[in-house]
N, C-alpha and C. Protein backbone atom coordinates (compact mmCIF):
# COMPACT_ATOMS: atom_id res chain seq x y z
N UNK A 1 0.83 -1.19 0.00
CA UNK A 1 0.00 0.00 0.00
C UNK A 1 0.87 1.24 0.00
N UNK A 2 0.38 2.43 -0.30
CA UNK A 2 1.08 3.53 -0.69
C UNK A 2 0.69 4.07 1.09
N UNK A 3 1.81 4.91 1.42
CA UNK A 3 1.54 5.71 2.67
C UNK A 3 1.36 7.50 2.28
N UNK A 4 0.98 7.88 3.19
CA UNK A 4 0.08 9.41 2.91
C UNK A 4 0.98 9.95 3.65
N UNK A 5 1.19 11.29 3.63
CA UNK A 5 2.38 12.52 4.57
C UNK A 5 0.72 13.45 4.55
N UNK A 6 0.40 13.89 5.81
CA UNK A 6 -0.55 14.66 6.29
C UNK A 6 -0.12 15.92 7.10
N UNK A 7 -0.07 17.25 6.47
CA UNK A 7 0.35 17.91 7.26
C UNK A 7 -1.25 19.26 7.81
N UNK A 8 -0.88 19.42 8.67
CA UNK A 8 -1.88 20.45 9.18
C UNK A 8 -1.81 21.66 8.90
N UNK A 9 -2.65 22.25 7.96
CA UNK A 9 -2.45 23.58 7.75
C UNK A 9 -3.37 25.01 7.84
N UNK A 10 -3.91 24.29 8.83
CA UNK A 10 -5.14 25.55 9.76
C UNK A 10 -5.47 25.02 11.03
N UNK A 11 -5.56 26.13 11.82
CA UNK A 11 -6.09 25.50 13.02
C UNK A 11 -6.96 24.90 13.66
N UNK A 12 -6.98 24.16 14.54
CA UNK A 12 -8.55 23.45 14.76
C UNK A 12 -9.48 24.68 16.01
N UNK A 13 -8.73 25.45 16.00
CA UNK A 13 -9.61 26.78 17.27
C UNK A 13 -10.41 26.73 15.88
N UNK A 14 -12.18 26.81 16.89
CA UNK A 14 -13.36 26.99 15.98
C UNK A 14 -14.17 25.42 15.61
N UNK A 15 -13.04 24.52 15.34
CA UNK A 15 -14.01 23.33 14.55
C UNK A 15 -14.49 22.10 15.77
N UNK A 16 -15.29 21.86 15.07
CA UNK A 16 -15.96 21.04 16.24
C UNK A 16 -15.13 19.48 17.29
N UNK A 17 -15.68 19.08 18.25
CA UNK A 17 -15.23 18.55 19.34
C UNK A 17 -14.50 17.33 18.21
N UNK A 18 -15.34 16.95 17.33
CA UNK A 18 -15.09 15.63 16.36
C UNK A 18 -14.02 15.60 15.78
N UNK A 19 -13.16 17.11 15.03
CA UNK A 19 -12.36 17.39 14.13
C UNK A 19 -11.23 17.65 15.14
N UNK A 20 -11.21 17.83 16.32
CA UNK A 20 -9.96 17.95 17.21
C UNK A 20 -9.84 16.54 17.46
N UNK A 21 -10.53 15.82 17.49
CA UNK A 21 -10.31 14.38 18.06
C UNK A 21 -9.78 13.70 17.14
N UNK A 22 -10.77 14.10 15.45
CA UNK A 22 -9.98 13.29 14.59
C UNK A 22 -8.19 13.87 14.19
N UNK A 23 -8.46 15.22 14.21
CA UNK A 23 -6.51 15.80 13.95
C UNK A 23 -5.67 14.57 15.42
N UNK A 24 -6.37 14.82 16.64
CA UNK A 24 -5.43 14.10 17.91
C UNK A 24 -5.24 12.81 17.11
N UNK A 25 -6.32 11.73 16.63
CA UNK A 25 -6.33 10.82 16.56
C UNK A 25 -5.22 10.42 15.16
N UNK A 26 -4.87 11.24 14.33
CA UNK A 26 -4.13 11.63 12.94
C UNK A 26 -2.47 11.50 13.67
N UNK A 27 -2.31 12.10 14.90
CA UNK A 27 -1.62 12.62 15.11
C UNK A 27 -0.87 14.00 15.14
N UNK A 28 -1.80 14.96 15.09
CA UNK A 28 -1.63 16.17 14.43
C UNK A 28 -2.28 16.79 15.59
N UNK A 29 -1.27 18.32 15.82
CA UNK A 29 -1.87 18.68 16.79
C UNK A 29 -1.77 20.54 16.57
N UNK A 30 -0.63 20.84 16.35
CA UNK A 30 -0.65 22.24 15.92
C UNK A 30 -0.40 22.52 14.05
N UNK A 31 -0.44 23.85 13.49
CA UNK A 31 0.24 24.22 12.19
C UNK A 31 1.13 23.71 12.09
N UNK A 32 1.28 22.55 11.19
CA UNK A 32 2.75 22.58 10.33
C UNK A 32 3.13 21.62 11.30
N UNK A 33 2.57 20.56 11.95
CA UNK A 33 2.69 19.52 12.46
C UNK A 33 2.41 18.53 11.08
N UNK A 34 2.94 17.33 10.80
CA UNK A 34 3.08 16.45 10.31
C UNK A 34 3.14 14.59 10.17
N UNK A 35 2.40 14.31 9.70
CA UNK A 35 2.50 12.67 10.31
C UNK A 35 2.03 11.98 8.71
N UNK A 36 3.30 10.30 8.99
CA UNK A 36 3.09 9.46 7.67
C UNK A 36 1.93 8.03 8.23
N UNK A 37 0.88 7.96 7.54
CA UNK A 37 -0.26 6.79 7.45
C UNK A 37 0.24 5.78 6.42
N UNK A 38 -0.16 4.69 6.91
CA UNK A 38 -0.64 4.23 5.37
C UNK A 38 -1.84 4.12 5.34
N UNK A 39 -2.11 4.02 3.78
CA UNK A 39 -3.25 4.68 3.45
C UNK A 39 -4.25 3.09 3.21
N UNK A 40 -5.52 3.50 4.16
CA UNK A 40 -6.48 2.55 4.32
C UNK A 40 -7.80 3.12 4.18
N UNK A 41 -9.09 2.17 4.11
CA UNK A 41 -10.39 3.16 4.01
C UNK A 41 -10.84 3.85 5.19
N UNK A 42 -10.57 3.34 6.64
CA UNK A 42 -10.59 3.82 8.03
C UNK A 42 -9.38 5.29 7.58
N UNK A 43 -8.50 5.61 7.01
CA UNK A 43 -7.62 6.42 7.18
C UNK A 43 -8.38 7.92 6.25
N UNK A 44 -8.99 7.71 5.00
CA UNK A 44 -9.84 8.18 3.97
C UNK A 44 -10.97 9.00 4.44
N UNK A 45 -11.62 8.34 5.86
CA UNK A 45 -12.56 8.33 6.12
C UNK A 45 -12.84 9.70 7.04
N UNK A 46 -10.81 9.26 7.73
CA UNK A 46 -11.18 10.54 8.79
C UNK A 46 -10.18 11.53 8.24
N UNK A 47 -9.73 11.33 6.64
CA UNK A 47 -9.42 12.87 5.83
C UNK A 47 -10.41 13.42 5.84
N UNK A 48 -11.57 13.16 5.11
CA UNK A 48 -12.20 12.98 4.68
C UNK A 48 -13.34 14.00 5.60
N UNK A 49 -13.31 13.93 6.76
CA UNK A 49 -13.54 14.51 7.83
C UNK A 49 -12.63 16.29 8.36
N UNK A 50 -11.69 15.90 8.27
CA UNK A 50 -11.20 17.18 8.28
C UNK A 50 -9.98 17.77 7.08
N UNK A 51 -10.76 17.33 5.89
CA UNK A 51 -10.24 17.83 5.02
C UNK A 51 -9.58 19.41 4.61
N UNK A 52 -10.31 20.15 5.40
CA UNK A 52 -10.19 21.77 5.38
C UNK A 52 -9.45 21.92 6.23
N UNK A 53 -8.78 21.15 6.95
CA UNK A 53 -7.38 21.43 7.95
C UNK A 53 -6.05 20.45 7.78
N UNK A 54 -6.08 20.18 6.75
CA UNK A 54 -5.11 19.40 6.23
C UNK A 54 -4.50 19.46 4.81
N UNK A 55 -3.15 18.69 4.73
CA UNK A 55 -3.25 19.11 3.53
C UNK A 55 -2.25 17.58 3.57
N UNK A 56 -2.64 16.82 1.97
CA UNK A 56 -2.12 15.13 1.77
C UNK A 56 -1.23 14.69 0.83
N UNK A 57 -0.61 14.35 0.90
CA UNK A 57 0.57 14.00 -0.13
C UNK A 57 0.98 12.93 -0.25
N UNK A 58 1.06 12.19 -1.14
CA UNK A 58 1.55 10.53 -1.34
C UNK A 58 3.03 10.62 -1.58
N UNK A 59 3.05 9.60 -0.49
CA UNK A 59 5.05 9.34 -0.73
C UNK A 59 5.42 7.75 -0.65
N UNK A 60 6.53 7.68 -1.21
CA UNK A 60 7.03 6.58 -1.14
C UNK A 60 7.33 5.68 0.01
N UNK A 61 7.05 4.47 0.03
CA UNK A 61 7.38 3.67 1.64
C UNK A 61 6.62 4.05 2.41
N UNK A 62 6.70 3.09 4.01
CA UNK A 62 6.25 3.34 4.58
C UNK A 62 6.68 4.58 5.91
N UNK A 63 6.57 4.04 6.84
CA UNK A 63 7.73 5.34 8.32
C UNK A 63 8.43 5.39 7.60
């Protein structure tokens, strides 16, 4: 499977209780924080979710 580079690029001050839980749960916590997934439909699901505070990039390998 291909892995995803997720970086955060707005803040979560403002968005709801769900979208802080899903960035915590991402691993993402402030701007310009960063974390590698691999990419699954559970992983899609919670882009997918806070799409407007993220930003996704496909890279090679996995960690």
């Amino acid at each position: 499977m291909s892995a995803l580079k997720i970086t955060q690029v707005r803040s979560k001050i403002g968005s709801t209780q769900r979208h802080r839980g899903t960035l915590r749960a991402l691993g993402l916590g402030r701007i310009g924080s960063t974390a590698v997934h691999e990419d699954s439909p559970s992983l899609q699901g919670a882009l997918r979710k806070v799409a407007s505070l993220v930003k996704v990039e496909e890279v090679d390998g996995g960690r």
